[in-house]
C-alpha atoms as a PDB file:
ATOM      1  CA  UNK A   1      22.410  62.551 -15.504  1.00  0.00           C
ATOM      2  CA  UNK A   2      24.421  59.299 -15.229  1.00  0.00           C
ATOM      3  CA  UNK A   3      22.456  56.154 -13.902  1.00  0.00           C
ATOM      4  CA  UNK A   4      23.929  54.787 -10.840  1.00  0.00           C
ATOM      5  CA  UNK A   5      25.725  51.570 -11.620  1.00  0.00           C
ATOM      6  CA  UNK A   6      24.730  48.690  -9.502  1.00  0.00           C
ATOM      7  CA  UNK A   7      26.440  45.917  -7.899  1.00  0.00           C
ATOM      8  CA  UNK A   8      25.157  41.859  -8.157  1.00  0.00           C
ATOM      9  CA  UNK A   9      27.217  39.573  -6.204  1.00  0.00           C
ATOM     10  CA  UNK A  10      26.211  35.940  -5.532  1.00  0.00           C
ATOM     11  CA  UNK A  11      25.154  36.997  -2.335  1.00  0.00           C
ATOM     12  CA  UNK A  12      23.218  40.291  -2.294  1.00  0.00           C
ATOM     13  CA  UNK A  13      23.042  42.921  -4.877  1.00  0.00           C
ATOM     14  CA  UNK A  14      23.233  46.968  -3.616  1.00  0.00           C
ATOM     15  CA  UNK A  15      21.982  49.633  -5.917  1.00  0.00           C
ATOM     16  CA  UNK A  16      24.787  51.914  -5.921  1.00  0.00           C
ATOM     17  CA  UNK A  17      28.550  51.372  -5.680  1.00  0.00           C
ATOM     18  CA  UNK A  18      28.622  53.545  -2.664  1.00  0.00           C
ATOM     19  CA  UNK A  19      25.994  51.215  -1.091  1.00  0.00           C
ATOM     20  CA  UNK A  20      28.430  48.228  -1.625  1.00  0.00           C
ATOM     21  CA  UNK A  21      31.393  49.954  -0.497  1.00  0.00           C
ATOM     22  CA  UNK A  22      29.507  51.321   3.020  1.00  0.00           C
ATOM     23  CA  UNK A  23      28.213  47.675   3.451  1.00  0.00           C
ATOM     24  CA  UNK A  24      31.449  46.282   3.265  1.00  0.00           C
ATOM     25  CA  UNK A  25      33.198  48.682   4.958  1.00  0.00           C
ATOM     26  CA  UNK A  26      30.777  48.367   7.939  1.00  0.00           C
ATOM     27  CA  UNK A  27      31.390  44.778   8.321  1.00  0.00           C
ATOM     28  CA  UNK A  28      35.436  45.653   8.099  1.00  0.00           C
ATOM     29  CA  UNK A  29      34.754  47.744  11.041  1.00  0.00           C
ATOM     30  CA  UNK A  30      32.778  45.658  12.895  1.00  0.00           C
ATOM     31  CA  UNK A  31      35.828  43.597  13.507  1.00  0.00           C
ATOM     32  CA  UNK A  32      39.081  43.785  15.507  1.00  0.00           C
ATOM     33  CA  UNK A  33      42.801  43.513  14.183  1.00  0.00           C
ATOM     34  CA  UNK A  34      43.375  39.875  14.082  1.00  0.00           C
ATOM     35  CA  UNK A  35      40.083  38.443  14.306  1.00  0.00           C
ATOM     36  CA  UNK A  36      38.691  35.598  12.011  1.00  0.00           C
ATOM     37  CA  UNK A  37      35.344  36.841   9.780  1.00  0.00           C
ATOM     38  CA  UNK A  38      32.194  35.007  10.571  1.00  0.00           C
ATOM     39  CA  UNK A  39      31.113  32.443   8.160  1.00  0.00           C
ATOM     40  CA  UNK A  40      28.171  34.607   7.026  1.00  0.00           C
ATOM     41  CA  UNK A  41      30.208  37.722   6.302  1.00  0.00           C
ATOM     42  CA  UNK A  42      32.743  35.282   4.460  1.00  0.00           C
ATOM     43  CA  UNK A  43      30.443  34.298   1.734  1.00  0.00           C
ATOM     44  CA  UNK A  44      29.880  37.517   1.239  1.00  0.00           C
ATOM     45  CA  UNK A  45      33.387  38.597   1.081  1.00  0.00           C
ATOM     46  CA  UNK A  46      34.317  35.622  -1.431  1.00  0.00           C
ATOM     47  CA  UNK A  47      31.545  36.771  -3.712  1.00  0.00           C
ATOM     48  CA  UNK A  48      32.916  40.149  -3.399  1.00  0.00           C
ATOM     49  CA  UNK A  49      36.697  38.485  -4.339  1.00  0.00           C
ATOM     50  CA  UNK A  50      34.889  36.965  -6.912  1.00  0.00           C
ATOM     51  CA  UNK A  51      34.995  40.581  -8.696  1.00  0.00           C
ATOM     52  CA  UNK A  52      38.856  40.952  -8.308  1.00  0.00           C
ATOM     53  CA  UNK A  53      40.819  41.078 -11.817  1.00  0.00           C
ATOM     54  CA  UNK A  54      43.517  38.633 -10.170  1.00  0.00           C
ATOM     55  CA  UNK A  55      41.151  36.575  -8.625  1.00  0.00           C
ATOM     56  CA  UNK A  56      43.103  33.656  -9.244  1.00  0.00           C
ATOM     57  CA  UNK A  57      46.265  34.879  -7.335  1.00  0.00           C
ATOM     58  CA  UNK A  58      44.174  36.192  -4.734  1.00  0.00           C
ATOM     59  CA  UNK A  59      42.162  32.917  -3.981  1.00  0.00           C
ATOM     60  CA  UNK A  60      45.318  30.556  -4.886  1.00  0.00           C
ATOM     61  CA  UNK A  61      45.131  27.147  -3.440  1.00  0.00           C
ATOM     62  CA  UNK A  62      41.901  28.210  -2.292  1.00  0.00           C
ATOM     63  CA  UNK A  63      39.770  30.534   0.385  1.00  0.00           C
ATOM     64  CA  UNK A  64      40.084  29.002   3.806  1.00  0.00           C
ATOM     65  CA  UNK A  65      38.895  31.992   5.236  1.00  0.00           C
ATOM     66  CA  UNK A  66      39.255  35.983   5.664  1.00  0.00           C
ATOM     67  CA  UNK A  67      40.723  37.484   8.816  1.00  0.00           C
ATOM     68  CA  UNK A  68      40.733  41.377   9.389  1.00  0.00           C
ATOM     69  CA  UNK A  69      44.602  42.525   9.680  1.00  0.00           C
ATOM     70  CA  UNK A  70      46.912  45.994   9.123  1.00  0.00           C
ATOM     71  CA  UNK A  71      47.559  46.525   5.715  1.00  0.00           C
ATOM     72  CA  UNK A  72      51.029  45.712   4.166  1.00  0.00           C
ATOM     73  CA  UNK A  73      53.704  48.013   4.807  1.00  0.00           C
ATOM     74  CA  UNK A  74      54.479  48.321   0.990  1.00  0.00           C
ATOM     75  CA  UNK A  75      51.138  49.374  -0.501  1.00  0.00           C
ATOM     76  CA  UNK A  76      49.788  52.884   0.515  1.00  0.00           C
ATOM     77  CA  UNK A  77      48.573  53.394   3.463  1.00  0.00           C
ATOM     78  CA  UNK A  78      44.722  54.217   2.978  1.00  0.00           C
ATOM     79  CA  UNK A  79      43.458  52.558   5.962  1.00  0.00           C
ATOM     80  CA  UNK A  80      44.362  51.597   9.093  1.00  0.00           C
ATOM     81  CA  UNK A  81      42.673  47.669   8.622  1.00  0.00           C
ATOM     82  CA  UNK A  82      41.911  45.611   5.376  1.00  0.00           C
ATOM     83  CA  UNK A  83      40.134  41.923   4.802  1.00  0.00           C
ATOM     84  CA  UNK A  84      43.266  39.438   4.045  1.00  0.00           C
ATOM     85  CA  UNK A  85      42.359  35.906   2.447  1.00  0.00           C
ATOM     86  CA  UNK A  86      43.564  32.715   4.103  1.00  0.00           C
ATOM     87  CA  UNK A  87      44.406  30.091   2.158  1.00  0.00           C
ATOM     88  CA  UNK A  88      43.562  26.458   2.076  1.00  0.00           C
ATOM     89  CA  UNK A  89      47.130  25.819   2.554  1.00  0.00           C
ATOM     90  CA  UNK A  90      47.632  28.406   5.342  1.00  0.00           C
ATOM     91  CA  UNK A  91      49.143  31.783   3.599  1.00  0.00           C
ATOM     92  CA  UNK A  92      47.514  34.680   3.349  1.00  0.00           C
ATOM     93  CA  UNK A  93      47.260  37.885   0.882  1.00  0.00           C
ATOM     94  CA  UNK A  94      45.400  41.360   1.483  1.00  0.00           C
ATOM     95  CA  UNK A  95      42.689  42.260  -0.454  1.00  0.00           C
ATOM     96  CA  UNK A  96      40.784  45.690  -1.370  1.00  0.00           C
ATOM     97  CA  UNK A  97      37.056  46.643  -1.278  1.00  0.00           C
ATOM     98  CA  UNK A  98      37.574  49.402  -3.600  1.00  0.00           C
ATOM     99  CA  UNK A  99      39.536  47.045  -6.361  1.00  0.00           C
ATOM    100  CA  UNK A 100      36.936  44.763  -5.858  1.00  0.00           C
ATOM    101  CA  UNK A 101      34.002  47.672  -6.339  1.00  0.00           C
ATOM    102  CA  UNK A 102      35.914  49.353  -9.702  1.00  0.00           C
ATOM    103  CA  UNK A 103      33.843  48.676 -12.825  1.00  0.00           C
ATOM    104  CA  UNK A 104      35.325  45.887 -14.827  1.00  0.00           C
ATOM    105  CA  UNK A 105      35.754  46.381 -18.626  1.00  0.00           C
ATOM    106  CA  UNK A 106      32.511  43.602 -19.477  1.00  0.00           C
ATOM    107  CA  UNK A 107      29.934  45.485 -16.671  1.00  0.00           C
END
């Protein structure tokens, strides 16, 4: 039987991928269209970015912030809502829980 591969971020570690990816998708819910994350949930959502492979287009100028928005109209629709980083200098580019979750080549 395969051992579950865990998840460390800088914030909290979860035993399971699938423990991760309900944690995160909780706090996704937990906000409406349009609203700003709290401060709390943010630090955990940059450590999460933190395990993008294009982390550095992702974060840019830098992270001002998340915000919970629609999707964009030109990636599949999976979801109805997805966590989008601000900027530092204002703009802002979606980002996926399930990119960040994939195992990367060095796990």
């Amino acid at each position: 039987m395969a051992k579950a591969r865990g998840i460390t971020l800088a914030t909290r570690s979860f035993q399971k991928v699938g423990d991760a990816t309900a944690f995160f998708t909780a706090m996704l819910n937990r906000y409406e269209i349009g609203e700003r994350v709290s401060g709390e949930d943010a630090a955990d959502l940059s450590a999460l970015l933190h395990r993008h492979d294009e982390l550095e287009e992702k974060v840019g100028t830098g992270i001002g912030g998340f915000v919970v928005d629609t999707p964009p109209k030109d990636v599949p629709q999976f979801s109805k809502r997805c966590f989008w980083v601000i900027r530092s200098d204002g703009s802002k580019i979606d980002f996926s829980i399930g990119h960040c979750l994939k195992p990367k080549s060095y796990d």
